[in-house]
Protein backbone atom coordinates (compact mmCIF):
# COMPACT_ATOMS: atom_id res chain seq x y z
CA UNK A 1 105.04 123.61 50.67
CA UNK A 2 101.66 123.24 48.55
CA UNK A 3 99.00 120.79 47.75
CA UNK A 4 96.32 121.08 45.29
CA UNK A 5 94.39 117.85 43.99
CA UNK A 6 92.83 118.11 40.70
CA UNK A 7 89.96 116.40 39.60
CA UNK A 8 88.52 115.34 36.17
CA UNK A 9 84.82 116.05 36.76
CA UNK A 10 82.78 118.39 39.24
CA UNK A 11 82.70 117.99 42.39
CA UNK A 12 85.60 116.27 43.41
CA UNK A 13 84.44 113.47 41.07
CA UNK A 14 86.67 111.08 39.09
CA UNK A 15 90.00 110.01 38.72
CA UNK A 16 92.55 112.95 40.58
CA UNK A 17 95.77 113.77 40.46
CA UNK A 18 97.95 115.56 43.67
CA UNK A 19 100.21 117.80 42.95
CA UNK A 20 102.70 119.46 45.45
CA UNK A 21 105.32 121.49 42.57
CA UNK A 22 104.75 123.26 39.12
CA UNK A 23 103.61 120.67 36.66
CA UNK A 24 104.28 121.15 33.27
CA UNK A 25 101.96 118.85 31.68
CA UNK A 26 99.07 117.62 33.17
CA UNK A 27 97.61 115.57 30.09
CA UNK A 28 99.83 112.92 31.47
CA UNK A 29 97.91 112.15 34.16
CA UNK A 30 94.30 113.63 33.64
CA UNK A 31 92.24 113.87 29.88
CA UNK A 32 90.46 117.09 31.68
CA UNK A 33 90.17 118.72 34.80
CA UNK A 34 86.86 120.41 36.38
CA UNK A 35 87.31 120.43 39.77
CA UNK A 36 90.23 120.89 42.46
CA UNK A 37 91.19 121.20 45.76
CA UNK A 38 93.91 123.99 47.65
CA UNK A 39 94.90 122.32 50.79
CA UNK A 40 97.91 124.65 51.33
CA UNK A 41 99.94 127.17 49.15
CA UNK A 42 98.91 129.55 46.47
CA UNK A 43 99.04 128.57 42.45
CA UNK A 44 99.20 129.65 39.45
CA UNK A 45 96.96 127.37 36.83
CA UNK A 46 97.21 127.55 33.37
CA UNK A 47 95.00 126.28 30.34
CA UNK A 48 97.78 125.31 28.13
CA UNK A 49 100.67 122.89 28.97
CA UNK A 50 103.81 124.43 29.78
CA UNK A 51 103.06 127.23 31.74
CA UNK A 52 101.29 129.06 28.81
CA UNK A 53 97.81 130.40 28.07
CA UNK A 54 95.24 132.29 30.46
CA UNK A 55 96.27 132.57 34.31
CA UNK A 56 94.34 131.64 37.04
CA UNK A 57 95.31 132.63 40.85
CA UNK A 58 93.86 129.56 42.94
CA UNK A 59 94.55 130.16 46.96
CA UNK A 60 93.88 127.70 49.69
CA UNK A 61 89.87 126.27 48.95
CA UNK A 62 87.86 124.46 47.02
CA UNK A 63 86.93 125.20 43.47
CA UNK A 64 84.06 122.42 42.68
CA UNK A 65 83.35 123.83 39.04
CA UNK A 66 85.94 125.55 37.13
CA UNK A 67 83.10 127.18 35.05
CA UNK A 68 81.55 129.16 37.69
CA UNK A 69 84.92 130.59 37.66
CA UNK A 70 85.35 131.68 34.21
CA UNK A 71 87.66 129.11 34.14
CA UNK A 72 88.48 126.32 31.02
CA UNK A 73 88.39 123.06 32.14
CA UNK A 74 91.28 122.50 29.96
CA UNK A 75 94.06 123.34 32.49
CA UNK A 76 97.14 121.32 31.76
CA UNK A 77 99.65 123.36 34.00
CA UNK A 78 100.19 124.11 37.36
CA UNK A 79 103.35 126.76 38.99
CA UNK A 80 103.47 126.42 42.78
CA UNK A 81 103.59 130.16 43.84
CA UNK A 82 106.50 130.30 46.53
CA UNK A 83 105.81 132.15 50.24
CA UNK A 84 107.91 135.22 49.89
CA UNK A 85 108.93 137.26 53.13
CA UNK A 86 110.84 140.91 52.70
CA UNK A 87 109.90 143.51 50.57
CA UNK A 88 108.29 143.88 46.60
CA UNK A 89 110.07 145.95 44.19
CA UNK A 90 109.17 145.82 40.44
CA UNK A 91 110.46 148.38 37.57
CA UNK A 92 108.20 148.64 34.78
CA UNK A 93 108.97 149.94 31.25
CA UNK A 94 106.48 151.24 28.51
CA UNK A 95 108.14 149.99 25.39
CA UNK A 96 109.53 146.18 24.94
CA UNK A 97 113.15 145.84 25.93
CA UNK A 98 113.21 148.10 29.07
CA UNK A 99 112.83 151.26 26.71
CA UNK A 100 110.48 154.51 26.99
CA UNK A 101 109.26 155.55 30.39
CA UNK A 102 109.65 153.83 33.53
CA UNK A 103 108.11 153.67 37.55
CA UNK A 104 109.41 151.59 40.17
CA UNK A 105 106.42 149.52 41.69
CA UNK A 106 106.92 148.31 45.83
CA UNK A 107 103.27 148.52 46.55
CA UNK A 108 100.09 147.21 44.97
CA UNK A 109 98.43 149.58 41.95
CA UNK A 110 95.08 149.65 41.07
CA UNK A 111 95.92 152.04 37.77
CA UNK A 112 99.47 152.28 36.06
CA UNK A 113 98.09 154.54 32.91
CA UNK A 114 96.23 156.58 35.76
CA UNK A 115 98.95 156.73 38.18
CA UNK A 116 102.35 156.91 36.11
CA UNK A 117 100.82 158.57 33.09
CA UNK A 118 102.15 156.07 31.04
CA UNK A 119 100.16 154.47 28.37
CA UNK A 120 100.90 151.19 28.21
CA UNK A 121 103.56 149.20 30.30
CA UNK A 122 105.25 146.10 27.59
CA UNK A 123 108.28 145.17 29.73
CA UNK A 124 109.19 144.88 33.36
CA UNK A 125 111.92 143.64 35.88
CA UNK A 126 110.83 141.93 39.13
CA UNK A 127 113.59 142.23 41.73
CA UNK A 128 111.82 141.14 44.78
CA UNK A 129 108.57 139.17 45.78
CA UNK A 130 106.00 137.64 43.41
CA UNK A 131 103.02 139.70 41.60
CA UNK A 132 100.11 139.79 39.52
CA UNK A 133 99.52 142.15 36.93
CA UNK A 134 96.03 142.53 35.61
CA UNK A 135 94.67 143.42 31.70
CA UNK A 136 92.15 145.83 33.44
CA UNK A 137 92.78 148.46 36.21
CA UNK A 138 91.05 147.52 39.60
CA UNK A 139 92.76 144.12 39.26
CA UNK A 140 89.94 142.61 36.62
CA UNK A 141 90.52 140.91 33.51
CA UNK A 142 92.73 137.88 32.06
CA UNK A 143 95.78 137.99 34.33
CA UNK A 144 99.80 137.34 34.40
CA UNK A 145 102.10 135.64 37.34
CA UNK A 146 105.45 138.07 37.51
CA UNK A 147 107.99 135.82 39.25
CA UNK A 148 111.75 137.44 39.71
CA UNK A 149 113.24 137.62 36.84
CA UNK A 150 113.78 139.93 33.64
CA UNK A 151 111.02 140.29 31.09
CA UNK A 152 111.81 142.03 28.01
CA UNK A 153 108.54 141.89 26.28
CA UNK A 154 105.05 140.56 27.24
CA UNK A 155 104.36 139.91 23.45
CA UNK A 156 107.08 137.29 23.42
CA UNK A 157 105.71 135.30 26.17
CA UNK A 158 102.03 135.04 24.71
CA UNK A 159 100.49 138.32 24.99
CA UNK A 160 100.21 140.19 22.13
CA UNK A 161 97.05 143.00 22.24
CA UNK A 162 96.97 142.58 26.47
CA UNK A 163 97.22 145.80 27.81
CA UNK A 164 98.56 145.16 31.92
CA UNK A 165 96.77 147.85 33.37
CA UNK A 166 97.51 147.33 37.37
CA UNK A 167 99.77 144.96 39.55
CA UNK A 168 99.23 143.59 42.45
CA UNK A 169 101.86 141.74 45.36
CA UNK A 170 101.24 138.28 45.99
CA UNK A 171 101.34 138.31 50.01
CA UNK A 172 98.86 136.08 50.74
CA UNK A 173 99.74 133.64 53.62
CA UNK A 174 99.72 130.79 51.03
């Protein structure tokens, strides 16, 4: 299980609001959020309500100004990231609706036009474990949670123009 406590202002200041699941829709119970506190799991916040909008990858800590970060202090959704024991396996397609070239991913990768030779990756099917996939190689830039499931186009699910340029597992002890 997971516990993160968000906060309105800096610092742990003002009203909070505990969390323990995904939330959907934060605005409910906070006007803005500056501030929180991981006291066990991994998440997944997000800047726009329903899951949608720039990603951020919060572990167990405390983040006392979201703006240090590089973070909004808009964020209006939360996804508890499940513990996942066993192994990672991830096919990834270059073209929208599994087309064009595709690479089987089990381990972490720090370059997918480098390493695959394939210019641009716009679809992917996650078989096993949870991942990341970055904009930038070397696991920089705005990025995306990839939970199991089927994904048929990254454009359709908010981002058009991002190029995901590496991928990495989600193992942390969360």
């Amino acid at each position: 299980m997971g516990k993160i406590i968000f906060y309105e202002d800096r610092n742990f200041q003002g009203r909070s609001y505990e969390c323990m699941s995904d939330c959907s829709d934060m605005s409910t119970y906070l006007s803005k959020c500056n501030s929180c506190r991981v006291e066990s799991g991994c998440f997944m916040v997000y800047d726009r309500p329903n899951y949608m909008g720039n990603q951020y990858f919060l572990r167990r800590g405390e983040y006392s100004d979201y703006n240090t970060l590089g973070m909004s202090d808009s964020i209006r959704s939360c996804r508890l990231i499940p513990q996942h024991r066993g192994s990672y396996r991830m096919r990834i397609y270059e073209r929208e609706n599994f087309q064009g070239m595709s690479h089987e991913l089990m381990e972490d990768c720090d370059n997918i036009q480098d390493h695959y030779r394939m210019p641009d990756c716009q679809s992917c099917n996650v078989m096993d474990g949870h991942w990341l996939m970055y904009e930038q190689p070397n696991f920089r830039g705005r990025m995306m949670y990839m939970r199991p499931g089927e994904y048929r186009s990254m454009r359709d699910m908010g981002y058009s123009g991002m190029k995901l340029s590496s991928a990495r597992r989600i193992m942390d002890s969360c």
